[in-house]
PDB file of N, CA and C in Angstrom:
ATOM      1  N   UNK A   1      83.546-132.130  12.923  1.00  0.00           N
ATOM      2  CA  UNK A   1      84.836-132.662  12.567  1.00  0.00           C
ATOM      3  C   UNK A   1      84.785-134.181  12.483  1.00  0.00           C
ATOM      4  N   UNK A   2      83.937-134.749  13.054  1.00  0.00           N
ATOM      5  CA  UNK A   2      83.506-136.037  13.056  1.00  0.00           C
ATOM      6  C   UNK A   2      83.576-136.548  11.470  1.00  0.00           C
ATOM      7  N   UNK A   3      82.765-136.034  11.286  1.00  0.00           N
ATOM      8  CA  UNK A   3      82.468-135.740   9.489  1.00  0.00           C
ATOM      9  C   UNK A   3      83.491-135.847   8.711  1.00  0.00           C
ATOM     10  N   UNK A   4      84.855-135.444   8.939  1.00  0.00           N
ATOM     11  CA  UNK A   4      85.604-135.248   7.804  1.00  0.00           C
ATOM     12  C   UNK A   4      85.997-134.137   7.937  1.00  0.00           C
ATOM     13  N   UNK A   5      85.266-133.182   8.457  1.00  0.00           N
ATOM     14  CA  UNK A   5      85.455-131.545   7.791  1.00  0.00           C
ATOM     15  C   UNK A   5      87.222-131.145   8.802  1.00  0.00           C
ATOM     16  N   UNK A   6      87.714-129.899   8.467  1.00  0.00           N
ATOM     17  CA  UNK A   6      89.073-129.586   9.304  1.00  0.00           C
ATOM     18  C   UNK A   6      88.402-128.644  10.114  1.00  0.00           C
ATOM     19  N   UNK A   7      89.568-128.045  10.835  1.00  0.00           N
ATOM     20  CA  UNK A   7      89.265-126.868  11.685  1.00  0.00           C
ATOM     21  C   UNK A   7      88.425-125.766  10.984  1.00  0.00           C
ATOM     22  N   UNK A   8      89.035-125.277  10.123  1.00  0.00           N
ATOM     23  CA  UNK A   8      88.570-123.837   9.325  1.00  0.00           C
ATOM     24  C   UNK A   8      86.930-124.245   9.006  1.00  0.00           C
ATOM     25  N   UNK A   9      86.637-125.219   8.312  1.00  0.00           N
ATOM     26  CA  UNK A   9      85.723-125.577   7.856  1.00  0.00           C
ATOM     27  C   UNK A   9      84.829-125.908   8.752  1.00  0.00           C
ATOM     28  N   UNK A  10      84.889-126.318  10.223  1.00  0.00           N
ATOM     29  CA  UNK A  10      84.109-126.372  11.314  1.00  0.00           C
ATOM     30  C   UNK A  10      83.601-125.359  12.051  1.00  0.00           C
ATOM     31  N   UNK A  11      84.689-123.938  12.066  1.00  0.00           N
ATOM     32  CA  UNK A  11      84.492-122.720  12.598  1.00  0.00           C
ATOM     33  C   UNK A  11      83.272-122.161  11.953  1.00  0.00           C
ATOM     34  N   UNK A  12      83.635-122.375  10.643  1.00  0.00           N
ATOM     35  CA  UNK A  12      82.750-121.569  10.007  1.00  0.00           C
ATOM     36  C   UNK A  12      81.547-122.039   9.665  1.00  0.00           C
ATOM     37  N   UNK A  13      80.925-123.145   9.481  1.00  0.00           N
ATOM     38  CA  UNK A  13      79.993-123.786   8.956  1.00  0.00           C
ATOM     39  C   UNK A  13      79.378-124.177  10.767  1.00  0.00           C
ATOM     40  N   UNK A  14      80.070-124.094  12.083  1.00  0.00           N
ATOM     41  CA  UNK A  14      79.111-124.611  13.162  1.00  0.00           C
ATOM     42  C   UNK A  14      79.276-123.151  14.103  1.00  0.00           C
ATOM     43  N   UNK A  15      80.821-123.481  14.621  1.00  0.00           N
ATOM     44  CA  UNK A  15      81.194-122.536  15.957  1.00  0.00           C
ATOM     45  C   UNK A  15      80.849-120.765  15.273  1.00  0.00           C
ATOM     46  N   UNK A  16      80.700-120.493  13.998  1.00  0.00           N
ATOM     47  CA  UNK A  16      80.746-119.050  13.856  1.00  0.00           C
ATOM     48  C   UNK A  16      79.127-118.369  14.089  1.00  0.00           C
ATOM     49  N   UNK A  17      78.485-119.535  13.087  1.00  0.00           N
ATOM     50  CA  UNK A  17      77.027-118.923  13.101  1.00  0.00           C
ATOM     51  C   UNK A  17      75.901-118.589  14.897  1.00  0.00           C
ATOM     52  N   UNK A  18      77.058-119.999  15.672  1.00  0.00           N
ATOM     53  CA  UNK A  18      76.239-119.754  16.529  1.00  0.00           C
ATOM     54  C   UNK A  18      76.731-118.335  17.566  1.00  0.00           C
ATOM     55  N   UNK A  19      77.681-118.142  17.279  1.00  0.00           N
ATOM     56  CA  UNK A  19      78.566-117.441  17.895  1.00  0.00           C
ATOM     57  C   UNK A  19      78.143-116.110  17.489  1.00  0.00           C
ATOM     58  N   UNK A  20      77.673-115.638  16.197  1.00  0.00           N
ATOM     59  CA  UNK A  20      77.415-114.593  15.392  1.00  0.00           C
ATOM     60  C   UNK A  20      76.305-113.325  16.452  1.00  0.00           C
ATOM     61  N   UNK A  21      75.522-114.105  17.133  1.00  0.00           N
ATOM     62  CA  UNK A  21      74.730-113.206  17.550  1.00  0.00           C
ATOM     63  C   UNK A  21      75.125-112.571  18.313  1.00  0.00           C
ATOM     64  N   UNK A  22      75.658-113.588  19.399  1.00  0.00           N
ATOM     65  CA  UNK A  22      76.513-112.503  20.611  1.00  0.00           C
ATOM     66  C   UNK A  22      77.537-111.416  20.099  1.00  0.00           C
ATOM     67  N   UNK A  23      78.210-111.912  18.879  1.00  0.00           N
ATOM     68  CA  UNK A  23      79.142-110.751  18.460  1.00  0.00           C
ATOM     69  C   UNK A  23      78.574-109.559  18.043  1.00  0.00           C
ATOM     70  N   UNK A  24      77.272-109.791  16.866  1.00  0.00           N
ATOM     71  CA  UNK A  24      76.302-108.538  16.979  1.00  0.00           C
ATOM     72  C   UNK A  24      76.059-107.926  18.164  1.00  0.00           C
ATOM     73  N   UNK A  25      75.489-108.172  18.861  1.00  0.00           N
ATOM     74  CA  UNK A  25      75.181-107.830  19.768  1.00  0.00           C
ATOM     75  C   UNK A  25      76.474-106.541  21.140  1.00  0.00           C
ATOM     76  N   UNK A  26      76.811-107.634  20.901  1.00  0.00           N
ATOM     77  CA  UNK A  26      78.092-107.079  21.805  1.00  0.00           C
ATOM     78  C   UNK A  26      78.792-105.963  20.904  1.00  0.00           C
ATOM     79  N   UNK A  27      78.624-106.091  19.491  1.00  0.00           N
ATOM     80  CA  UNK A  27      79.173-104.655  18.680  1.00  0.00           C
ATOM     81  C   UNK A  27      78.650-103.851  18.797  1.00  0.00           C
ATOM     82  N   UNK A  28      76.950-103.992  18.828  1.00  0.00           N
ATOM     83  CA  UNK A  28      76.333-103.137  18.940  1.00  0.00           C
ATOM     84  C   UNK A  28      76.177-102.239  20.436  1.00  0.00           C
ATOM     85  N   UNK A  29      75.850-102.758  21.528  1.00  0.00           N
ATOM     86  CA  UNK A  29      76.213-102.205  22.702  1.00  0.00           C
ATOM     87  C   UNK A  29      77.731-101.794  22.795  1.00  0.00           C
ATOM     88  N   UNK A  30      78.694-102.187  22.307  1.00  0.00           N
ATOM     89  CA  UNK A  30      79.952-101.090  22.542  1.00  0.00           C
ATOM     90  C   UNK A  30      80.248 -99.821  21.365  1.00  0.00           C
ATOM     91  N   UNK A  31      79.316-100.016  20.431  1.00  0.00           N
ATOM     92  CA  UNK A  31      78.760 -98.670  19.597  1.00  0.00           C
ATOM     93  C   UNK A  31      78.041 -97.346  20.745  1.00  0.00           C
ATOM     94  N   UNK A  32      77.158 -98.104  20.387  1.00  0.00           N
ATOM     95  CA  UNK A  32      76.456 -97.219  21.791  1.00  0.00           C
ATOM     96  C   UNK A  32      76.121 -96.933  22.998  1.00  0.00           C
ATOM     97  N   UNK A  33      77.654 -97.590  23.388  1.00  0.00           N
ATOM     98  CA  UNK A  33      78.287 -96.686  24.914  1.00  0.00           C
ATOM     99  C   UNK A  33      79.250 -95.865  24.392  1.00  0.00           C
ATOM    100  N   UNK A  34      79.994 -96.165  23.084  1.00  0.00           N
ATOM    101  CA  UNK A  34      80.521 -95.509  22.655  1.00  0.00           C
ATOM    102  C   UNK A  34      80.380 -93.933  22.197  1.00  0.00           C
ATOM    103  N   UNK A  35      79.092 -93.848  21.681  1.00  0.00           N
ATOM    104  CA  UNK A  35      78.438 -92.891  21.647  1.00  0.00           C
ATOM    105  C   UNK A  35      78.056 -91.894  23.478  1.00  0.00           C
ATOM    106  N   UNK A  36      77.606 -92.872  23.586  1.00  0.00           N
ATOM    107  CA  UNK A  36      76.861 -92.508  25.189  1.00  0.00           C
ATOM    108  C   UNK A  36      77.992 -92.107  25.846  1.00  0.00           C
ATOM    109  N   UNK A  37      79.220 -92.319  25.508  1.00  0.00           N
ATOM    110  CA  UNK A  37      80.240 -92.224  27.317  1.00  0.00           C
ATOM    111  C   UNK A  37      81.290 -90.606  27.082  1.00  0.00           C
ATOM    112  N   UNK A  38      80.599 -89.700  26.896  1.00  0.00           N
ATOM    113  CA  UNK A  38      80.827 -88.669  26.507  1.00  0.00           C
ATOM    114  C   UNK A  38      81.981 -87.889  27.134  1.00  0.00           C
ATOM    115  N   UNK A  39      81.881 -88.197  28.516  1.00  0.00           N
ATOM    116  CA  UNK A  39      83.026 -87.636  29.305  1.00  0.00           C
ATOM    117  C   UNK A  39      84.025 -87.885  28.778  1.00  0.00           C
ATOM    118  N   UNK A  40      84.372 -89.679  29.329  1.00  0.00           N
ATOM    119  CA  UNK A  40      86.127 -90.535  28.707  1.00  0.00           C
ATOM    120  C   UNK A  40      86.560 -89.475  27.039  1.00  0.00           C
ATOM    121  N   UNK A  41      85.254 -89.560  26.184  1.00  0.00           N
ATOM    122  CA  UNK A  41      85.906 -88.845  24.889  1.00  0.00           C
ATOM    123  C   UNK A  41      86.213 -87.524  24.925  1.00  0.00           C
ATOM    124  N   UNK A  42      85.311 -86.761  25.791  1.00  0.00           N
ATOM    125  CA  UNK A  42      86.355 -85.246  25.928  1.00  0.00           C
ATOM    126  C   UNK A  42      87.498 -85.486  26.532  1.00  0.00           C
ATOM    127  N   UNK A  43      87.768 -86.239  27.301  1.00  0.00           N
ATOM    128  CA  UNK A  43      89.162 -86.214  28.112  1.00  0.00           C
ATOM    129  C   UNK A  43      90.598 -86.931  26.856  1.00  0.00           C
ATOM    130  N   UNK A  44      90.082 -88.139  26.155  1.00  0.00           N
ATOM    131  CA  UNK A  44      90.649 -88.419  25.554  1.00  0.00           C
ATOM    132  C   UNK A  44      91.139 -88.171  24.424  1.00  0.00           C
ATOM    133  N   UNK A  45      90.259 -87.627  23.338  1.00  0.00           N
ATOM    134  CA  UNK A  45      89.882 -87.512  22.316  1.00  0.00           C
ATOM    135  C   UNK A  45      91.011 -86.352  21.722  1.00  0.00           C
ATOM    136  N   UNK A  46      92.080 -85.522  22.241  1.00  0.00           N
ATOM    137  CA  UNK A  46      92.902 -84.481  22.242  1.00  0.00           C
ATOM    138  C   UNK A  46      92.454 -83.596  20.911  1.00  0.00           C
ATOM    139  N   UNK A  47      92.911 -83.109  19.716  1.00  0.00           N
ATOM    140  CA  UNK A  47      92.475 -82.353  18.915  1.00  0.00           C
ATOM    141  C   UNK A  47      91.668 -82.970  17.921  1.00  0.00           C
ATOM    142  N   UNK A  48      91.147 -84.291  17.968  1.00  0.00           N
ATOM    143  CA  UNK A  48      90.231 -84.617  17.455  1.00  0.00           C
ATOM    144  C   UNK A  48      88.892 -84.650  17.216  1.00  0.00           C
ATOM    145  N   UNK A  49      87.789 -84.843  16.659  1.00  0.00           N
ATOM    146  CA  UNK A  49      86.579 -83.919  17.026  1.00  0.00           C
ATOM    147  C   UNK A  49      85.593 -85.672  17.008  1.00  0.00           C
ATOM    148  N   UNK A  50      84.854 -85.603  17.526  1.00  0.00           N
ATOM    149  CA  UNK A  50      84.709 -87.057  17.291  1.00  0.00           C
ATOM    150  C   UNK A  50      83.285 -86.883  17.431  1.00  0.00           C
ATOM    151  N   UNK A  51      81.937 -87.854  17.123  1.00  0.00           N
ATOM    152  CA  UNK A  51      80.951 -88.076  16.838  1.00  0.00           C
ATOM    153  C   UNK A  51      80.155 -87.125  18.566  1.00  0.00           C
ATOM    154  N   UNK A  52      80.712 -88.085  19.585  1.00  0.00           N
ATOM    155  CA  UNK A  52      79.838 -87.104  20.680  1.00  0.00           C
ATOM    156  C   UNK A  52      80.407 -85.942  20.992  1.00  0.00           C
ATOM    157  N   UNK A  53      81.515 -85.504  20.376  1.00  0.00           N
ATOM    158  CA  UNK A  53      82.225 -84.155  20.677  1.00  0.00           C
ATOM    159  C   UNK A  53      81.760 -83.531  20.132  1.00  0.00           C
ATOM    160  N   UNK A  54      81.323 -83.482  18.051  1.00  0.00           N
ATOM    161  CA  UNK A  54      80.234 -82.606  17.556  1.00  0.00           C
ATOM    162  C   UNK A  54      78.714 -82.810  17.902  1.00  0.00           C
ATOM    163  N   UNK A  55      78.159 -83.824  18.416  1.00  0.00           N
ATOM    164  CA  UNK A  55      76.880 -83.090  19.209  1.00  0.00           C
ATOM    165  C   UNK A  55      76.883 -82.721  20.349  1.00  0.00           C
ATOM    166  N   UNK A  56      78.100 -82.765  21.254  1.00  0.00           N
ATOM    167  CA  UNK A  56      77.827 -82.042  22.691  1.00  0.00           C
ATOM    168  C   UNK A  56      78.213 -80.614  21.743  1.00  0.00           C
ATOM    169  N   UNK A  57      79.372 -80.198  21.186  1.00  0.00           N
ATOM    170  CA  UNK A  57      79.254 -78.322  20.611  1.00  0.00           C
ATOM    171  C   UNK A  57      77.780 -78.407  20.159  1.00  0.00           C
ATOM    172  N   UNK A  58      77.452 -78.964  18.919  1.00  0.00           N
ATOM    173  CA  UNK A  58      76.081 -78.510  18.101  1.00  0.00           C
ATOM    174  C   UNK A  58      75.026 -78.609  19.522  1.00  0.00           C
ATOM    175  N   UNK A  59      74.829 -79.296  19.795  1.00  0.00           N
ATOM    176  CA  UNK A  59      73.643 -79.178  20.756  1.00  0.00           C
ATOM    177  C   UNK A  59      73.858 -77.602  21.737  1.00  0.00           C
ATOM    178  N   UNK A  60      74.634 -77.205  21.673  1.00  0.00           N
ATOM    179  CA  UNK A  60      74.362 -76.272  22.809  1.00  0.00           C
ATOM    180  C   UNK A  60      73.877 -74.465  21.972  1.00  0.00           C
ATOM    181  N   UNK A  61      74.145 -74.966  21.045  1.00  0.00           N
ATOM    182  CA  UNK A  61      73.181 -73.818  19.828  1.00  0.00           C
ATOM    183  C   UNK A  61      72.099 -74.490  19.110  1.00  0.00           C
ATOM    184  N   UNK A  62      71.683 -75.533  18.853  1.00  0.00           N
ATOM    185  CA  UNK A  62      70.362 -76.878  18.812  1.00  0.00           C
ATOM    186  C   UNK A  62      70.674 -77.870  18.365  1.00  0.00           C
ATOM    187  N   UNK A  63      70.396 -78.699  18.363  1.00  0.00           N
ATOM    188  CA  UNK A  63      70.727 -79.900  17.603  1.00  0.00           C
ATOM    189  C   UNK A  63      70.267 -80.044  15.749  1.00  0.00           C
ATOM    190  N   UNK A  64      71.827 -80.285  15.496  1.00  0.00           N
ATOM    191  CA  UNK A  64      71.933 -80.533  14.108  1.00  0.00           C
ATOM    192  C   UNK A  64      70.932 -81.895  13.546  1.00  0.00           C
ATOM    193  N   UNK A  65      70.836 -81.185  12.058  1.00  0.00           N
ATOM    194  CA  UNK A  65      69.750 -82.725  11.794  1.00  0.00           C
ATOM    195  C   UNK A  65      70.596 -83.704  11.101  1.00  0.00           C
ATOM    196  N   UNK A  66      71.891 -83.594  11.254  1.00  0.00           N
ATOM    197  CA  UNK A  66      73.167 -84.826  11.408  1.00  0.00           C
ATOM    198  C   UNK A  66      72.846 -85.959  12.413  1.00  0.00           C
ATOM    199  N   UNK A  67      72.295 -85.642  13.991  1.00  0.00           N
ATOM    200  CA  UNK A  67      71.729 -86.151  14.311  1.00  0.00           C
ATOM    201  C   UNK A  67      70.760 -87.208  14.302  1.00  0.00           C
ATOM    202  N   UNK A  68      69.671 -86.403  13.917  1.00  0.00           N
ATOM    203  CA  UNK A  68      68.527 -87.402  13.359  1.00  0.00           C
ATOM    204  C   UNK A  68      68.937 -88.497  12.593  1.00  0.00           C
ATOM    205  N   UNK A  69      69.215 -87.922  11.502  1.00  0.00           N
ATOM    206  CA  UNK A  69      69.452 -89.059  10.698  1.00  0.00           C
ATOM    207  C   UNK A  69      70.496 -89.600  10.651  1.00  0.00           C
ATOM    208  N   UNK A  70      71.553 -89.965  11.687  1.00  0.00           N
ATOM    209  CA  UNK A  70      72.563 -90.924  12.551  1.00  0.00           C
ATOM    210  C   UNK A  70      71.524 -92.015  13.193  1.00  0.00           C
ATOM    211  N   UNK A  71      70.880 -91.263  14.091  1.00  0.00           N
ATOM    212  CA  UNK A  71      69.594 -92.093  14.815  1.00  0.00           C
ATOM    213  C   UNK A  71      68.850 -93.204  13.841  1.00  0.00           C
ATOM    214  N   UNK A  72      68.280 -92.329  13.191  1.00  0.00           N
ATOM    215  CA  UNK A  72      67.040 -92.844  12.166  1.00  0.00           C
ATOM    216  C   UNK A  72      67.670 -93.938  10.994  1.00  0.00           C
ATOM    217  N   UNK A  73      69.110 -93.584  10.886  1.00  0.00           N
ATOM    218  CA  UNK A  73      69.861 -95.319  10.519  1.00  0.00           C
ATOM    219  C   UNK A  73      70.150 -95.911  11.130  1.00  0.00           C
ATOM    220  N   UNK A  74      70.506 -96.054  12.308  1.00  0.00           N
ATOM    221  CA  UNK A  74      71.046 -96.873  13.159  1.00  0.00           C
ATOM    222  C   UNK A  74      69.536 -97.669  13.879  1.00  0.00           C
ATOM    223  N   UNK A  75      68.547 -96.953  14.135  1.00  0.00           N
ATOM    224  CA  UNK A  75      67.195 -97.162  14.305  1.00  0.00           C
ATOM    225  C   UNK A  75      66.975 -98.449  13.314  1.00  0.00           C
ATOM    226  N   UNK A  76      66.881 -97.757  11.828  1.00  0.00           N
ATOM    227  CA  UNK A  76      66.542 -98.740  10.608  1.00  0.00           C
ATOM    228  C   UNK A  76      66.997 -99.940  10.430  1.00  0.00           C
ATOM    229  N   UNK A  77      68.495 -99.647  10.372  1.00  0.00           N
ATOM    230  CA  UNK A  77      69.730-101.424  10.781  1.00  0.00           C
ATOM    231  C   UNK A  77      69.139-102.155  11.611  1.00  0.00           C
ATOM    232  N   UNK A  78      69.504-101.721  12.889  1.00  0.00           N
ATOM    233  CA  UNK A  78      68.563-102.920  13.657  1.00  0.00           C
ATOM    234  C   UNK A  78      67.267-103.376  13.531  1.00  0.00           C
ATOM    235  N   UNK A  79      66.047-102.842  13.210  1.00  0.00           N
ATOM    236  CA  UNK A  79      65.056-102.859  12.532  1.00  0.00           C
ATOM    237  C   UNK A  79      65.107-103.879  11.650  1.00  0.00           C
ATOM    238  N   UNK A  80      65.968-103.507  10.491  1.00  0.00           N
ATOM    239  CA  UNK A  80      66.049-104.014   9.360  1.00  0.00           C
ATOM    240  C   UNK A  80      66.935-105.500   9.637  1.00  0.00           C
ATOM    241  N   UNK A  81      67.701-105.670  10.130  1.00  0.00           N
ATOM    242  CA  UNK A  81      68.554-107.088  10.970  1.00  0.00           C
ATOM    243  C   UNK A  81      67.417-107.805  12.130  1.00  0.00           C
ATOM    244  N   UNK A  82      66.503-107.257  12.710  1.00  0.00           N
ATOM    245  CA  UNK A  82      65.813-108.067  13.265  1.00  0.00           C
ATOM    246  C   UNK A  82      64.691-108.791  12.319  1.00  0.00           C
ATOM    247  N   UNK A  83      64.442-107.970  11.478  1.00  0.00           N
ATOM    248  CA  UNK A  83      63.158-108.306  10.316  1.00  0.00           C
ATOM    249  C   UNK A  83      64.136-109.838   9.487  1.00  0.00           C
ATOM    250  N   UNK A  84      65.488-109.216   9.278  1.00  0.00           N
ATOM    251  CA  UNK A  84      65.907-110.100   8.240  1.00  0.00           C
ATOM    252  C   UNK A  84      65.880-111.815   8.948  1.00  0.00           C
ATOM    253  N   UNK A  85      66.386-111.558  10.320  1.00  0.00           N
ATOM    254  CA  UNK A  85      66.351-112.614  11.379  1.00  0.00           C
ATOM    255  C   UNK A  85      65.114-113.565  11.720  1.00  0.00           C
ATOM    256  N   UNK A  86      64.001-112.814  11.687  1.00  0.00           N
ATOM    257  CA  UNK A  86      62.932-113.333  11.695  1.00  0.00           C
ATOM    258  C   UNK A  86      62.792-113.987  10.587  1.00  0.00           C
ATOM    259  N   UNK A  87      62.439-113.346   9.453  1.00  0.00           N
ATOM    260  CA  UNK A  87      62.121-113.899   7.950  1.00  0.00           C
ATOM    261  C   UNK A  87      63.430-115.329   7.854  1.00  0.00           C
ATOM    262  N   UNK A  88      64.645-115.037   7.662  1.00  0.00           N
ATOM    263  CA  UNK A  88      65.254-116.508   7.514  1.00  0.00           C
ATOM    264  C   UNK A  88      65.084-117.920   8.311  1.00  0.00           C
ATOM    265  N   UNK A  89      64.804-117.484  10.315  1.00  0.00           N
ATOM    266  CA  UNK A  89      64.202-118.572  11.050  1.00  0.00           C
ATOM    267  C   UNK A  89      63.069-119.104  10.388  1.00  0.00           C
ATOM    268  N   UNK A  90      62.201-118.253   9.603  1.00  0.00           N
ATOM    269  CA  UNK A  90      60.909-118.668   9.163  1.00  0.00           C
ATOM    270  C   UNK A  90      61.085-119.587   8.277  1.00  0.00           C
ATOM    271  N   UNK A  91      62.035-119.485   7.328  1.00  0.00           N
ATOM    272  CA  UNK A  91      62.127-119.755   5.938  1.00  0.00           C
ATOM    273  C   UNK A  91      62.893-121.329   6.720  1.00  0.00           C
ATOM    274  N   UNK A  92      63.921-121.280   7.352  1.00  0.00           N
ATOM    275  CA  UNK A  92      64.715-122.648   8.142  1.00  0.00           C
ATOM    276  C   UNK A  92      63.305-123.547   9.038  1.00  0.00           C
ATOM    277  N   UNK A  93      62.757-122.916   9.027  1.00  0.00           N
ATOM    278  CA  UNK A  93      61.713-123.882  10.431  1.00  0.00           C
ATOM    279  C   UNK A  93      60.814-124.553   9.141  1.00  0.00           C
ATOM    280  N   UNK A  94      59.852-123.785   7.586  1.00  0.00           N
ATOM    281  CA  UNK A  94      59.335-123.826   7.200  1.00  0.00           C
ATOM    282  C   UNK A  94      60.395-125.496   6.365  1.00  0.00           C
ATOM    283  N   UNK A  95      61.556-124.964   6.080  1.00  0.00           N
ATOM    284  CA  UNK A  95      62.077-126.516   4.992  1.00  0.00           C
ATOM    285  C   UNK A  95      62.636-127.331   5.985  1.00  0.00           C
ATOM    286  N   UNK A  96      62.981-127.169   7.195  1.00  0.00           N
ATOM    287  CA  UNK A  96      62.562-128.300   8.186  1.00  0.00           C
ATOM    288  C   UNK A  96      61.437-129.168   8.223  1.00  0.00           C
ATOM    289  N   UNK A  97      60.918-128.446   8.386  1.00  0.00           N
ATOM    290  CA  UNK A  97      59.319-129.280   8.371  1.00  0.00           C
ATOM    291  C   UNK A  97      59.094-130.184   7.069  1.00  0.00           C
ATOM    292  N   UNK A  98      59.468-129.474   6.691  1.00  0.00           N
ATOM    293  CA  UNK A  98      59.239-129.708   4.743  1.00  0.00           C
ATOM    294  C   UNK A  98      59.752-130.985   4.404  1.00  0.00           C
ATOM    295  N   UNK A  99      61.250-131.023   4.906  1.00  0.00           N
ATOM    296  CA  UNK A  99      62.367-131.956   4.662  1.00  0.00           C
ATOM    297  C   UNK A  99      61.659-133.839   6.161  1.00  0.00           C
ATOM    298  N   UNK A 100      61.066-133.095   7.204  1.00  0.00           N
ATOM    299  CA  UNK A 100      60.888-133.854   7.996  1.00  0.00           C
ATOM    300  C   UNK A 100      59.326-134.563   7.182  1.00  0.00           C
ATOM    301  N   UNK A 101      58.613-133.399   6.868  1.00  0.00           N
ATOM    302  CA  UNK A 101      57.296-134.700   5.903  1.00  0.00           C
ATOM    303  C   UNK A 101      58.058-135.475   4.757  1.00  0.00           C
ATOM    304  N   UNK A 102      58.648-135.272   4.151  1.00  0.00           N
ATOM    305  CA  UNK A 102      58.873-135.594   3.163  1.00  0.00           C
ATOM    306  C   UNK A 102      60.065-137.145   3.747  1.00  0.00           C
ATOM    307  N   UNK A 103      60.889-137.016   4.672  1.00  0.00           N
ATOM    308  CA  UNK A 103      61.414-138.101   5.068  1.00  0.00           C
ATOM    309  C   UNK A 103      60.230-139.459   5.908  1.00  0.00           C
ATOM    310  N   UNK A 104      59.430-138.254   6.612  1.00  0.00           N
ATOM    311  CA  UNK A 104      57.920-139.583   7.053  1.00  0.00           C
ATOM    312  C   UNK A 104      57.521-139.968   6.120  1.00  0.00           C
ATOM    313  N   UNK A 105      57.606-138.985   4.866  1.00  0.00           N
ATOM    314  CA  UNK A 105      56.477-140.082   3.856  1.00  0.00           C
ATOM    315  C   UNK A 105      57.023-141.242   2.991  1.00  0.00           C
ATOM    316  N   UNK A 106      58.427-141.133   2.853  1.00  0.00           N
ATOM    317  CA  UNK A 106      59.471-141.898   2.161  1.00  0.00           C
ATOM    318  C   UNK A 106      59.629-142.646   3.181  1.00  0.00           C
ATOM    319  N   UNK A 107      59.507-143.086   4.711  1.00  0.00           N
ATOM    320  CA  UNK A 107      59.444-144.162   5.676  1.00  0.00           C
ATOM    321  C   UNK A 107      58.421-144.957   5.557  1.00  0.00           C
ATOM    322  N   UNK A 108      56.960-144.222   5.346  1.00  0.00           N
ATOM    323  CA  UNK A 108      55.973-144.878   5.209  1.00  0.00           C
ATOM    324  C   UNK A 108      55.567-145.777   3.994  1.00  0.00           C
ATOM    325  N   UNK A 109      56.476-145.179   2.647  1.00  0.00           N
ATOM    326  CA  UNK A 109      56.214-145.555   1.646  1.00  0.00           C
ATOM    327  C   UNK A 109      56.499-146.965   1.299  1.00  0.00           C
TER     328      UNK A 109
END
């Protein structure tokens, strides 16, 4: 804000990005307690049928391959969000550097 910029324009361009991970994060662990907390949803859940309500029925005749491949995306996302995470730090550290020779050599020049 120093800068010029307003509120909106500060949220988003400083306070959001850094903020972004914990919110992943924290979505993601209340996904899957969500999943996991099986009791609270039978008690709550009244004539509704809800994600751990059809695999606690299906599981008790075997598990549906609805399953699996619930898993095997949710597996992939994060997978695929940690890969993407890596690759962009790479790509930010790499034109850092880039931007920092290129300002030494225009000092030296």
């Amino acid at each position: 804000m120093d800068l010029g910029a307003n509120e909106v324009t500060t949220f988003w361009k400083v306070t959001f990005p850094l903020i972004l991970p914990g919110v992943m994060a924290a979505a993601l662990l209340a996904f899957s307690l969500s999943i996991d907390d099986f009791v609270v949803t039978n008690f709550t859940s009244g004539g509704t049928v809800t994600f751990p309500m059809f695999i606690y029925a299906k599981a008790r005749i075997g598990i549906p391959p609805q399953v699996n491949v619930v898993g095997t995306i949710i597996f992939l996302t994060a997978v695929a969000l940690v890969a993407a995470s890596t690759l962009l730090s790479r790509r930010r550290m790499m034109r850092d550097e880039a931007l920092a020779r290129r300002h030494s050599a225009a000092e030296h020049a």
